[in-house]
C-alpha atoms as a PDB file:
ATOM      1  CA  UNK A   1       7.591 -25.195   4.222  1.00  0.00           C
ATOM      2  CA  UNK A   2      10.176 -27.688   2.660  1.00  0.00           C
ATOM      3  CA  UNK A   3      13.279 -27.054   1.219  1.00  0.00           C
ATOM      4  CA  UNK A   4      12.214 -27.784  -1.793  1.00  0.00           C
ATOM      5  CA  UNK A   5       9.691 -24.930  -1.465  1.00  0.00           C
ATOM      6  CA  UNK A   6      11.562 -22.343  -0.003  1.00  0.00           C
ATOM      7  CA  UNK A   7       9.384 -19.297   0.973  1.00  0.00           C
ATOM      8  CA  UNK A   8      10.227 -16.344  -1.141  1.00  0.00           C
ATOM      9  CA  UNK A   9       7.788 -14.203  -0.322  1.00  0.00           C
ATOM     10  CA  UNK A  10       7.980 -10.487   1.048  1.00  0.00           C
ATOM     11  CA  UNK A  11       5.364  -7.303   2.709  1.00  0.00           C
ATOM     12  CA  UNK A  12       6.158  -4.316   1.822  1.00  0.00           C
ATOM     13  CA  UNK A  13       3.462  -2.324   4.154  1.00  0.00           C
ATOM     14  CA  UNK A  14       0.710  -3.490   2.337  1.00  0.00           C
ATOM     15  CA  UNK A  15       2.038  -5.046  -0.447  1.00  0.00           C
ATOM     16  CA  UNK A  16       2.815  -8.113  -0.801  1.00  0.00           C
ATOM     17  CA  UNK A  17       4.903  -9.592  -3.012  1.00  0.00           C
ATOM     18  CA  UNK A  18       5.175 -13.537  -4.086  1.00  0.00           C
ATOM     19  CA  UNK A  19       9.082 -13.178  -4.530  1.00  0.00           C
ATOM     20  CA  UNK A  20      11.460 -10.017  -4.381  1.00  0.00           C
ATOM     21  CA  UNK A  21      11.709  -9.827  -8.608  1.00  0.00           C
ATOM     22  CA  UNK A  22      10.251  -7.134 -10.132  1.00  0.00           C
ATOM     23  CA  UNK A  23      10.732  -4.873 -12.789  1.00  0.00           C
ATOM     24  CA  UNK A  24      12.716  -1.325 -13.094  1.00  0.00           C
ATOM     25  CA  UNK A  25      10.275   1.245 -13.959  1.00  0.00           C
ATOM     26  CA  UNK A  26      10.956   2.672 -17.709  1.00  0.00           C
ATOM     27  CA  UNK A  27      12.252  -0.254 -18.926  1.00  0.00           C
ATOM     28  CA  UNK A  28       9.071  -2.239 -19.047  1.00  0.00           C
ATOM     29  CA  UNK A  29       6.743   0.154 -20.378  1.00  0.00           C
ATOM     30  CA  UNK A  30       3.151  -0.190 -18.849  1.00  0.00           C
ATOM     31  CA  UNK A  31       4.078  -4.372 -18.627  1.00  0.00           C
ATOM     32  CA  UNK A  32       1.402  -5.547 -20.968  1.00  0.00           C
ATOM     33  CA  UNK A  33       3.918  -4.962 -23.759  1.00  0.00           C
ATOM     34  CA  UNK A  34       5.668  -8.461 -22.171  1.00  0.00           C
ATOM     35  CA  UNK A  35       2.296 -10.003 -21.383  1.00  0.00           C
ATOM     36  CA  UNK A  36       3.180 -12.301 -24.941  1.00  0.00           C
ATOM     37  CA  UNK A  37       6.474 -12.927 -23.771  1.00  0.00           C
ATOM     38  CA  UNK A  38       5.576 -14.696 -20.504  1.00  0.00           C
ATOM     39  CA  UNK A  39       3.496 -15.014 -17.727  1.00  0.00           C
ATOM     40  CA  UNK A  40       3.706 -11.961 -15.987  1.00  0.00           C
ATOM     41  CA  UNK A  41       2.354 -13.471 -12.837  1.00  0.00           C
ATOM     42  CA  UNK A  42       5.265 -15.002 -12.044  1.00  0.00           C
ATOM     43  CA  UNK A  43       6.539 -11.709 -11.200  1.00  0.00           C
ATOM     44  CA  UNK A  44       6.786 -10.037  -7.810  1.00  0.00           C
ATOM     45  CA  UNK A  45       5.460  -6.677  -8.790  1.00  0.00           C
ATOM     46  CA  UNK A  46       5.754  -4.617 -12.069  1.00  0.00           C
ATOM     47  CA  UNK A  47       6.824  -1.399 -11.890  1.00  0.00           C
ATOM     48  CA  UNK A  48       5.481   1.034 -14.467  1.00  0.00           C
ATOM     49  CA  UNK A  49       7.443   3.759 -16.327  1.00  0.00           C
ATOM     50  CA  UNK A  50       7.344   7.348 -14.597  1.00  0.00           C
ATOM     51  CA  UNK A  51       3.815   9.467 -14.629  1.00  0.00           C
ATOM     52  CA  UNK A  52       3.846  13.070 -14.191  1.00  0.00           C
ATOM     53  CA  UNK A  53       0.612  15.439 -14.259  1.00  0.00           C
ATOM     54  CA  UNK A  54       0.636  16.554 -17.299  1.00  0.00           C
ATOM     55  CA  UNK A  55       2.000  14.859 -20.303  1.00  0.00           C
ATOM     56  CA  UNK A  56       5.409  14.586 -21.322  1.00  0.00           C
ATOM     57  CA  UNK A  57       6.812  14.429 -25.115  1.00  0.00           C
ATOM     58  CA  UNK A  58      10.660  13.720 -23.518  1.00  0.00           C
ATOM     59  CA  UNK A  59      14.271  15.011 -24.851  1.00  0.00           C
ATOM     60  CA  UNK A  60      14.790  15.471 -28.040  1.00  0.00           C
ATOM     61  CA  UNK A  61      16.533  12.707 -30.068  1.00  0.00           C
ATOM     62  CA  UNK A  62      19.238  10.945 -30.126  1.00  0.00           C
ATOM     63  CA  UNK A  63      17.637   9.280 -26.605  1.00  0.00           C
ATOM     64  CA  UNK A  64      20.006   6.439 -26.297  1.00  0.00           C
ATOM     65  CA  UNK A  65      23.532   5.695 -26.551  1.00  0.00           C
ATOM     66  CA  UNK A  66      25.357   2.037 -26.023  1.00  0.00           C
ATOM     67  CA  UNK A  67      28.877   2.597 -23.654  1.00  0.00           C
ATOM     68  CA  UNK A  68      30.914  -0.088 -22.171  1.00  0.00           C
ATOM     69  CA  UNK A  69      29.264  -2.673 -20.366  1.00  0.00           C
ATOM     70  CA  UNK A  70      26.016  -0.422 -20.185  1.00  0.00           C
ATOM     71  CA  UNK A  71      23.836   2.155 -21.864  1.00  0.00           C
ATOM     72  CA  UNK A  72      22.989   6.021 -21.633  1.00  0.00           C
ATOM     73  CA  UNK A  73      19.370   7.250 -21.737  1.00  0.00           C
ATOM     74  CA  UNK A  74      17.523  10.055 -21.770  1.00  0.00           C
ATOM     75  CA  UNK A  75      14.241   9.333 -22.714  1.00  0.00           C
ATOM     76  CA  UNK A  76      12.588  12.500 -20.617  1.00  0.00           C
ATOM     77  CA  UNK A  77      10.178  10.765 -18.858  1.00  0.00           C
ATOM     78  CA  UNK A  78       7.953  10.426 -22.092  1.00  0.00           C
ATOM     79  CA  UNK A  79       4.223   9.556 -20.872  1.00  0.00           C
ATOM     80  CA  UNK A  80       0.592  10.597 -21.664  1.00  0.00           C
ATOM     81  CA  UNK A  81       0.175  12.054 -18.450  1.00  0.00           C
ATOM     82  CA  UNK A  82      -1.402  10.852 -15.310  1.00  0.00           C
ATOM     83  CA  UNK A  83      -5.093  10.519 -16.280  1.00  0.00           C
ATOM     84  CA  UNK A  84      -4.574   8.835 -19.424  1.00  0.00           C
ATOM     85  CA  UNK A  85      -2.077   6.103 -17.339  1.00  0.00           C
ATOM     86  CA  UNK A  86      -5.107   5.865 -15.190  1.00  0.00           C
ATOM     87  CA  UNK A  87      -7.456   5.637 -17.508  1.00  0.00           C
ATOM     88  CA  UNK A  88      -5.785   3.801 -20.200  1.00  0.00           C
ATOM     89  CA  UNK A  89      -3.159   1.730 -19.080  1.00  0.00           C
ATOM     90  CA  UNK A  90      -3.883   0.612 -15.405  1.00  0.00           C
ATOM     91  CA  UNK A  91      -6.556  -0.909 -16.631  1.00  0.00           C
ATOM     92  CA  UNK A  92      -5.002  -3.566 -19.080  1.00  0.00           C
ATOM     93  CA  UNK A  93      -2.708  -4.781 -15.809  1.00  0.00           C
ATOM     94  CA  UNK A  94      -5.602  -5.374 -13.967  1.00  0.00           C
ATOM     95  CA  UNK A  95      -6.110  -8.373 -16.214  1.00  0.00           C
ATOM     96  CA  UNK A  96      -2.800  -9.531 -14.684  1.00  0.00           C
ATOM     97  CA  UNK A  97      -1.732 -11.560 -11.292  1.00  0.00           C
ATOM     98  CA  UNK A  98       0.720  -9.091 -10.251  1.00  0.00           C
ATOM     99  CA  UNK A  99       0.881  -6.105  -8.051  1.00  0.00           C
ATOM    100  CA  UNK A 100       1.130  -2.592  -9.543  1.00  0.00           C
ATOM    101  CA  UNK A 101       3.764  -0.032  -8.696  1.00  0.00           C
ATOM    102  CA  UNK A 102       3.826   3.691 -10.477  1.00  0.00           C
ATOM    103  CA  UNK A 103       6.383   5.450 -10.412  1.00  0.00           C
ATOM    104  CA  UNK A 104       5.429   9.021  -9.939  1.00  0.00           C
ATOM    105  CA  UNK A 105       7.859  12.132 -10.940  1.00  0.00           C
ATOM    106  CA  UNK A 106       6.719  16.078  -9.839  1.00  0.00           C
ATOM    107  CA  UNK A 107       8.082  19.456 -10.606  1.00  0.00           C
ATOM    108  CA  UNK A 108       7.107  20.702  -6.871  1.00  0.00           C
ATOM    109  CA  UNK A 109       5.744  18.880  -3.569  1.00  0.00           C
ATOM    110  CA  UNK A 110       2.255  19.604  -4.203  1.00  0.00           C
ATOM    111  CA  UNK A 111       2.543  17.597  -7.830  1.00  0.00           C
ATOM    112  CA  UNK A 112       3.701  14.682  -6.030  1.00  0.00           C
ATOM    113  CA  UNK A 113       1.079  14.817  -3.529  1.00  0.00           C
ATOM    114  CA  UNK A 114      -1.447  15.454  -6.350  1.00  0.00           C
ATOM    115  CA  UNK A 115      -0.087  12.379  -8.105  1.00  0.00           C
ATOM    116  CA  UNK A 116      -0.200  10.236  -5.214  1.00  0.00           C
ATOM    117  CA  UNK A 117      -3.888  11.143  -4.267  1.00  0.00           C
ATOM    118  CA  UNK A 118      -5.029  10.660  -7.934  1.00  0.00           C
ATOM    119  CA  UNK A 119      -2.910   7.015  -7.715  1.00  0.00           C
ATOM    120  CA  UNK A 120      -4.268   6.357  -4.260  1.00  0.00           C
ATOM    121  CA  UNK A 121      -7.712   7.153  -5.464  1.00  0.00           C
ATOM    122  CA  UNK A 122      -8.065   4.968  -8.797  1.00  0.00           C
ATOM    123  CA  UNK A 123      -8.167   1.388  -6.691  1.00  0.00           C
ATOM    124  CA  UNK A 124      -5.572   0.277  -9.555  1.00  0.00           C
ATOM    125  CA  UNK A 125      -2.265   0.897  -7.767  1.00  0.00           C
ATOM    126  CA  UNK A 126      -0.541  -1.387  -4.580  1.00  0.00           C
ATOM    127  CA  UNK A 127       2.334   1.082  -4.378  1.00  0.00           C
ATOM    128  CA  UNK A 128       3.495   4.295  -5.002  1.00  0.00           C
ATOM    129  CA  UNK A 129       7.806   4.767  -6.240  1.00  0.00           C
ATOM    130  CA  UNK A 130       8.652   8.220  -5.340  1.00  0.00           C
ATOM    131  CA  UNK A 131      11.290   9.047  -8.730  1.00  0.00           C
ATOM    132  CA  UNK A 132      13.444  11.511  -7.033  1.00  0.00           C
ATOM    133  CA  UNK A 133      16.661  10.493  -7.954  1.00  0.00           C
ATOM    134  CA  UNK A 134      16.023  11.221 -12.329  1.00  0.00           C
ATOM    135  CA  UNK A 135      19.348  12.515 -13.733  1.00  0.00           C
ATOM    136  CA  UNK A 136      17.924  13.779 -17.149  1.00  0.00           C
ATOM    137  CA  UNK A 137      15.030  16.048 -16.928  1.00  0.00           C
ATOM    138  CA  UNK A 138      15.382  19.307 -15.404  1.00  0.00           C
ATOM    139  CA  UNK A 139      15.244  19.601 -11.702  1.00  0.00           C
ATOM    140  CA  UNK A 140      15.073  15.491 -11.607  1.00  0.00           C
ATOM    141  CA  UNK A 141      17.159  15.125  -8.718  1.00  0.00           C
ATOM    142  CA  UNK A 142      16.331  18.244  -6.906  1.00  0.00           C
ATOM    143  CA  UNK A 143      14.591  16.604  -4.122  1.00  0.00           C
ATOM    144  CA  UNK A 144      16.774  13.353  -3.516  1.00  0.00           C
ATOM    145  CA  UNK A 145      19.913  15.576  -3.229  1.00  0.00           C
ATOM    146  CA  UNK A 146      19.325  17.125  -0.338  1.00  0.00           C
ATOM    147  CA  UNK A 147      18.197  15.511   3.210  1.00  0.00           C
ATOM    148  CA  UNK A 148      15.576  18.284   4.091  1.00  0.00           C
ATOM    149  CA  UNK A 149      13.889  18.075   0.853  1.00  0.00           C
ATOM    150  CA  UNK A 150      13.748  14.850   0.943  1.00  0.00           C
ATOM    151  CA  UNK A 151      12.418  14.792   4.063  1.00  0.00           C
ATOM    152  CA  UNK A 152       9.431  17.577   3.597  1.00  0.00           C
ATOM    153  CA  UNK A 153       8.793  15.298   0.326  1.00  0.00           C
ATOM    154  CA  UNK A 154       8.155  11.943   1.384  1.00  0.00           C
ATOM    155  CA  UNK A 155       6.896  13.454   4.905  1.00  0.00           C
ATOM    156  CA  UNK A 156       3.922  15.510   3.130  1.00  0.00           C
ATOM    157  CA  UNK A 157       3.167  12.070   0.545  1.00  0.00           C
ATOM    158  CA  UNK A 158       2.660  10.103   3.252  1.00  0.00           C
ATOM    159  CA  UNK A 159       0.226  11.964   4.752  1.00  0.00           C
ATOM    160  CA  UNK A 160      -1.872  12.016   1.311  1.00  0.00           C
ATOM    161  CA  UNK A 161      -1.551   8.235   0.711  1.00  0.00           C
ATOM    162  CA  UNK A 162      -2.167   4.950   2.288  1.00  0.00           C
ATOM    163  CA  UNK A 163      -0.472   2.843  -0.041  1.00  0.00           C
ATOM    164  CA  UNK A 164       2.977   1.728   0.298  1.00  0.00           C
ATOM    165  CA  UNK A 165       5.705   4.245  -0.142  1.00  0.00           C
ATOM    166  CA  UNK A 166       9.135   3.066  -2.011  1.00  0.00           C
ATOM    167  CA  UNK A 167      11.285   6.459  -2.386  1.00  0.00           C
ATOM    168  CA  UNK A 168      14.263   5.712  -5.370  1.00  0.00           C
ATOM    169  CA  UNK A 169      17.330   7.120  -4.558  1.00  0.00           C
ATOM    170  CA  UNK A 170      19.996   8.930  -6.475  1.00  0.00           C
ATOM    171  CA  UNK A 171      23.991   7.734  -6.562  1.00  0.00           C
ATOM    172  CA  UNK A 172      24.482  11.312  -7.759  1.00  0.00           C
ATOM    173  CA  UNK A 173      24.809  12.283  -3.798  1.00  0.00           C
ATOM    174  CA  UNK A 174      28.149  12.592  -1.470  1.00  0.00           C
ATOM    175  CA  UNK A 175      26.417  10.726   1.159  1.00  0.00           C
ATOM    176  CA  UNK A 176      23.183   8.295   0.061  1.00  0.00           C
ATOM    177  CA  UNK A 177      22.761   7.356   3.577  1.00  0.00           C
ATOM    178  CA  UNK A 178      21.704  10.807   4.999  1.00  0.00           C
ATOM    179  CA  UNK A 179      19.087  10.952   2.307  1.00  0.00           C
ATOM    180  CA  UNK A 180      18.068   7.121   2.848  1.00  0.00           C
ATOM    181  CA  UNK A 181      17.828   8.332   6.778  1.00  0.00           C
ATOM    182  CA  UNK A 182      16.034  11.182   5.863  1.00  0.00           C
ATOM    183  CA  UNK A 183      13.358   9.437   3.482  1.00  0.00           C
ATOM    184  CA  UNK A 184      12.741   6.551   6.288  1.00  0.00           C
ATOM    185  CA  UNK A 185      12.249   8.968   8.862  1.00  0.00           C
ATOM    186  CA  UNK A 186       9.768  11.043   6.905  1.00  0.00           C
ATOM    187  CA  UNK A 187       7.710   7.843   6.262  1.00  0.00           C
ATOM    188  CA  UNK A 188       8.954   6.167   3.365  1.00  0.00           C
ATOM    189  CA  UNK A 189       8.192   1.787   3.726  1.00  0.00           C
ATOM    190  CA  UNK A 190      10.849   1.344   1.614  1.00  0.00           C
ATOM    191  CA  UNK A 191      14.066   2.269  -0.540  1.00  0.00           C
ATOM    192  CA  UNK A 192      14.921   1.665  -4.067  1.00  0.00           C
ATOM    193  CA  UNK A 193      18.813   1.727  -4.535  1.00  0.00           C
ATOM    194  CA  UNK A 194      19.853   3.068  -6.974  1.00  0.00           C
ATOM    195  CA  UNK A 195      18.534   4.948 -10.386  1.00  0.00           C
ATOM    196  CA  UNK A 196      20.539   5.958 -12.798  1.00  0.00           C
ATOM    197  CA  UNK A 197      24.629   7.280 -12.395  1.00  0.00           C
ATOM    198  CA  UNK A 198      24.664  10.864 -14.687  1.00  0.00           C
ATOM    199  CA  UNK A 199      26.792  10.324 -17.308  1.00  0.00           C
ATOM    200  CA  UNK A 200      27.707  11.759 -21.139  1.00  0.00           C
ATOM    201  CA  UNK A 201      29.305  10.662 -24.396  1.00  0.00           C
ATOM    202  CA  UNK A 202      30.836  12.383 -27.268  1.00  0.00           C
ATOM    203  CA  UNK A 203      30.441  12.140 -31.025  1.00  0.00           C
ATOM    204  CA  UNK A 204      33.849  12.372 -32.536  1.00  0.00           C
ATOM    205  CA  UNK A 205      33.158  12.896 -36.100  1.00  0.00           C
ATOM    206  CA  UNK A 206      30.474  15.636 -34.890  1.00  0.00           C
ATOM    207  CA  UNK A 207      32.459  16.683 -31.996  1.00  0.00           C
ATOM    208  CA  UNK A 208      29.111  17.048 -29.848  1.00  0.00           C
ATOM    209  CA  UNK A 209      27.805  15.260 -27.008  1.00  0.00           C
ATOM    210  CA  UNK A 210      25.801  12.369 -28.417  1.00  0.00           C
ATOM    211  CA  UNK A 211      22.728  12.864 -26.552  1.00  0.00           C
ATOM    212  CA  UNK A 212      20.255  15.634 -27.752  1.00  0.00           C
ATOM    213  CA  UNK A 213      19.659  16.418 -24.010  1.00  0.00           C
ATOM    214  CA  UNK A 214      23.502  15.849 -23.746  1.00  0.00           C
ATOM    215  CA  UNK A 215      23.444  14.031 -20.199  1.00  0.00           C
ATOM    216  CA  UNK A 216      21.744  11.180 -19.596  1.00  0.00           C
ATOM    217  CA  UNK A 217      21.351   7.772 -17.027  1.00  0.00           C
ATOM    218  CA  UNK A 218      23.946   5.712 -16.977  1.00  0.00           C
ATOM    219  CA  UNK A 219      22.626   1.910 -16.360  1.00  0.00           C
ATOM    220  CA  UNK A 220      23.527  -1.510 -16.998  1.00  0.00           C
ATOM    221  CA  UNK A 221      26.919  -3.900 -15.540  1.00  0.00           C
ATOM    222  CA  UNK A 222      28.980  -0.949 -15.722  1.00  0.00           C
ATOM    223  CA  UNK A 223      26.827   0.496 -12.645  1.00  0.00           C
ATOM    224  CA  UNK A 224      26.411  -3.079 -10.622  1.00  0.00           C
ATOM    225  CA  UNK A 225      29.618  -2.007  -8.491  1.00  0.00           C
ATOM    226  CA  UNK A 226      28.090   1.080  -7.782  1.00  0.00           C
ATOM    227  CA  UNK A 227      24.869  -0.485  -7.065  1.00  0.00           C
ATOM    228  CA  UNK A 228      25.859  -2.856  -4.168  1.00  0.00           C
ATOM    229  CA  UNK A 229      27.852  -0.198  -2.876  1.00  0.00           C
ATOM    230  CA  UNK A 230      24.791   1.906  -2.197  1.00  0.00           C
ATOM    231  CA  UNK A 231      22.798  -1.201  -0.967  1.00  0.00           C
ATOM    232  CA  UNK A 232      25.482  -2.473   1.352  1.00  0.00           C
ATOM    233  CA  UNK A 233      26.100   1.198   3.206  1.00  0.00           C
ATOM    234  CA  UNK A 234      22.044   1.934   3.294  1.00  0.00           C
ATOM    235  CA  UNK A 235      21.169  -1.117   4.831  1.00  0.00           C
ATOM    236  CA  UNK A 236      23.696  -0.703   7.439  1.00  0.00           C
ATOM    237  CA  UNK A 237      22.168   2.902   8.295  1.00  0.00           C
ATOM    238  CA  UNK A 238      18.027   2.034   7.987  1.00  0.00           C
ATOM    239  CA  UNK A 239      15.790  -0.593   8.774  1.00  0.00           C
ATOM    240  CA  UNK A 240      12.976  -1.184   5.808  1.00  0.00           C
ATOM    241  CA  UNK A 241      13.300  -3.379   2.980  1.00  0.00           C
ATOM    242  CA  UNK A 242      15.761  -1.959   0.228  1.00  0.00           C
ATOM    243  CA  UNK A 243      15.052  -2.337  -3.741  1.00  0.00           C
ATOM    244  CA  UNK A 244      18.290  -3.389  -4.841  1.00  0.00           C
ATOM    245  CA  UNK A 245      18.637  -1.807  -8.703  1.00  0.00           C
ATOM    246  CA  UNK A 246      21.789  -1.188 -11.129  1.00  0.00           C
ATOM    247  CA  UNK A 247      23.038  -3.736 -13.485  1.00  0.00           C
ATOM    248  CA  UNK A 248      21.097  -6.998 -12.419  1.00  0.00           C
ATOM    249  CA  UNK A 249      21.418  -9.175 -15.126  1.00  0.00           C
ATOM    250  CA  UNK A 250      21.277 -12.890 -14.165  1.00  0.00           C
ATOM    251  CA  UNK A 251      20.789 -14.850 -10.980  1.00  0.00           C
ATOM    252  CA  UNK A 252      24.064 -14.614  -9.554  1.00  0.00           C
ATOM    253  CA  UNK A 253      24.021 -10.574  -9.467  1.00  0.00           C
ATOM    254  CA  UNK A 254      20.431 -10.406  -8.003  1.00  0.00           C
ATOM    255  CA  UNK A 255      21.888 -12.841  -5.404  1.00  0.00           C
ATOM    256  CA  UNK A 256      24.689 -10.558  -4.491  1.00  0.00           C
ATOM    257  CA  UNK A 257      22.314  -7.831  -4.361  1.00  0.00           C
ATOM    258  CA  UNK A 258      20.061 -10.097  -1.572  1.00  0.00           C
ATOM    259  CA  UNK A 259      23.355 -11.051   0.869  1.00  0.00           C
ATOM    260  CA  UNK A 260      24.372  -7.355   0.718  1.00  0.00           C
ATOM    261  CA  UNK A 261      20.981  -6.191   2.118  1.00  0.00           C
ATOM    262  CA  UNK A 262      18.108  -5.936  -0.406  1.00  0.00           C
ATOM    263  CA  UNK A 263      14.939  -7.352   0.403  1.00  0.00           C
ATOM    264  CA  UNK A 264      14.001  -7.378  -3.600  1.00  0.00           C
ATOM    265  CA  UNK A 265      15.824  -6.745  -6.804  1.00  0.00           C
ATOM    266  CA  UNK A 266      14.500  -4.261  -9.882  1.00  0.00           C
ATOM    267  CA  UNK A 267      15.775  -5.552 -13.228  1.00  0.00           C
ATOM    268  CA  UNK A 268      16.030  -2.654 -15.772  1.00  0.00           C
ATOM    269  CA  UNK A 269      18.480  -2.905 -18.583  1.00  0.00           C
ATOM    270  CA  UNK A 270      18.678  -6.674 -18.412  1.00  0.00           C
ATOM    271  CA  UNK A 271      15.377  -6.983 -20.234  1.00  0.00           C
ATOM    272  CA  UNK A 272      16.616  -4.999 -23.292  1.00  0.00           C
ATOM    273  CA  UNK A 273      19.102  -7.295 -24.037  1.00  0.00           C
ATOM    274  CA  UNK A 274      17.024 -10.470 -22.598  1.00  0.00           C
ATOM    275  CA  UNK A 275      13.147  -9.532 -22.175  1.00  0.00           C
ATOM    276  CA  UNK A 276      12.824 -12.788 -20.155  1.00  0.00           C
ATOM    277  CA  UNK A 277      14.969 -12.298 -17.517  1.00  0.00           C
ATOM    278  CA  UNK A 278      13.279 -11.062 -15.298  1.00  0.00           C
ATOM    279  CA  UNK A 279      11.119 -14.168 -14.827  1.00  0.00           C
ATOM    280  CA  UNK A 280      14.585 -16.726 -15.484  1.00  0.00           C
ATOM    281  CA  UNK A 281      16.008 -14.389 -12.122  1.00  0.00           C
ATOM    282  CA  UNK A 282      12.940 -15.839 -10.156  1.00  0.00           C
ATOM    283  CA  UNK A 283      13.434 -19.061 -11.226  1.00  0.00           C
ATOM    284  CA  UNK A 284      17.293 -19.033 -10.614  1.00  0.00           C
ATOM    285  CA  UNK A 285      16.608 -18.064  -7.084  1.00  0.00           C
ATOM    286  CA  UNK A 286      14.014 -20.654  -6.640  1.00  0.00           C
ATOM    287  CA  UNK A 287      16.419 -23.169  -7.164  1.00  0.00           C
ATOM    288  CA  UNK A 288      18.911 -21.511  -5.258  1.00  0.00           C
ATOM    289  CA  UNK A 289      16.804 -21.136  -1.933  1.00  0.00           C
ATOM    290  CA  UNK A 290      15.946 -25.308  -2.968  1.00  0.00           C
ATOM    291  CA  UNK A 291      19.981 -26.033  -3.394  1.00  0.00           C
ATOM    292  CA  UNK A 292      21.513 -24.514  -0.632  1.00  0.00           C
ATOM    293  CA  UNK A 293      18.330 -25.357   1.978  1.00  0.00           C
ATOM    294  CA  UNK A 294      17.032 -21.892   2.731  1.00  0.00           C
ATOM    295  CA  UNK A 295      13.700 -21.492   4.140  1.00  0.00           C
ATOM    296  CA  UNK A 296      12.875 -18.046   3.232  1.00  0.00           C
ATOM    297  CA  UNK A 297      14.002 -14.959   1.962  1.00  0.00           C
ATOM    298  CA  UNK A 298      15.232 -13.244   5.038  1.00  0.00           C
ATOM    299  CA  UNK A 299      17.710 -15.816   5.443  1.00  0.00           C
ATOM    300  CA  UNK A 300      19.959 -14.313   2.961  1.00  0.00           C
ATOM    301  CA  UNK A 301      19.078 -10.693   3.255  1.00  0.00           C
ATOM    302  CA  UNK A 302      21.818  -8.947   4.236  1.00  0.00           C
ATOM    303  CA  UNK A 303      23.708 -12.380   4.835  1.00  0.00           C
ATOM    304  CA  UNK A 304      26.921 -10.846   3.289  1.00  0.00           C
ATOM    305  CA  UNK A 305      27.001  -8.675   6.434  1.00  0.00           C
ATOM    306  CA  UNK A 306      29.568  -9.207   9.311  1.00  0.00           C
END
């Protein structure tokens, strides 16, 4: 490997990824809605929006709201449900160089582990993202609030699944280490860091919360602070690769993401505003690794570090 070539590659148990870029799931749809746009395998992996059991009609409108340097959503994990995902949409990916990730969301353990066995089962999924951490459906966050649940989570998906295991992580914690710990320990390959800060907004001629489900995720720059934060402290406390996502929007923020300790960035709200960049981010660290002579990726992981 020259330095012209640097090696950006990473594993993920299993998976394995041809550079640490890869999308934030419900902000790229199903990914064949950007198949037009640009080659999607240039990507690392795409991760798909949330799947529950059953299906899912979402909040009621308004879903979205623009704030200061970010957005508020709360779409309600909108989807037709896991059999029609598996029967419908996994199967126009497959057409596609890229590994799969779904993101699965349950009401209880037992839907999670029912979701992961009907993902591990289909032969059209490399990973499973645990969403434990969403701030606007009811009960979103119960289980990446609180180490034990956490814990009894992850700990009884593993046992139902093969297939990597990425658990997303909440910032809506006092501590996201002792859930990170907890999630590790229980099995997890992985952490995704962070989803979505719970925020509001007011309508001052109506003099009501602008959301119809009133709270909703708060992403974007506003949250990149935040973000890194979370990535920095975690990857001080466990030792699997860590997602970085929150507010990745160019090169230069996915880099920061990398030297404070993520093994792979998630870009979410970028590709609202730019639905290319998640693919200009790979590039940009291509010929960053090439620039400042770095053979691989785990040469700047965590590099921020003392």
């Amino acid at each position: 490997m020259t330095s012209s070539s640097p090696d950006l590659s990473l594993q993920i148990g299993s998976l394995q990824m041809k550079n640490p870029v890869m999308t934030a799931s419900g902000t790229f749809g199903y990914g064949v809605e950007y198949a037009e746009l640009f080659d999607m395998s240039k990507l690392g992996a795409v991760v798909i929006k949330a799947a529950t059991m059953k299906p899912r009609v979402g909040n009621p409108p308004p879903r979205i709201a623009e704030t200061p340097a970010g957005m508020l959503n709360a779409i309600g994990l909108q989807n037709p449900g896991a059999d029609a995902v598996i029967s419908e949409k996994l199967p126009q990916l497959a057409e596609y160089d890229v590994p799969v990730i779904v993101n699965l969301s349950g009401e209880s353990v037992d839907e999670y582990v029912q979701l992961a066995e009907k993902f591990s089962a289909c032969g059209q999924v490399d990973a499973l993202e645990l969403n434990i951490s969403c701030p606007n459906v009811e009960h979103g966050m119960d289980f990446g609030t609180r180490p034990e649940l956490t814990a009894e989570l992850v700990g009884k998906v593993r046992a139902a699944s093969d297939l990597p295991l990425i658990t997303k992580l909440s910032p809506n914690v006092t501590d996201i280490t002792e859930i990170a710990v907890a999630a590790v320990d229980a099995g997890s390959d992985a952490l995704s860091v962070i989803n979505t800060l719970l925020g509001i907004s007011i309508d001052v001629e109506r003099r009501r919360p602008l959301l119809g489900n009133v709270t909703g995720g708060l992403s974007g720059p506003a949250i990149k602070p935040v973000a890194l934060r979370c990535v920095w402290q975690v990857y001080e406390q466990v030792d699997v690769p860590i997602i970085g996502v929150g507010g990745i929007m160019n090169t230069r923020d996915a880099l920061e993401f990398i030297m404070a300790g993520a093994s792979a960035v998630a870009v979410g709200t970028a590709t609202f505003v730019n639905p290319t960049a998640s693919v200009e981010i790979v590039a940009g660290l291509q010929q960053y690794f090439a620039e400042h002579d770095l053979p691989d990726l785990g040469a700047l992981v965590g590099a921020a570090h003392p």
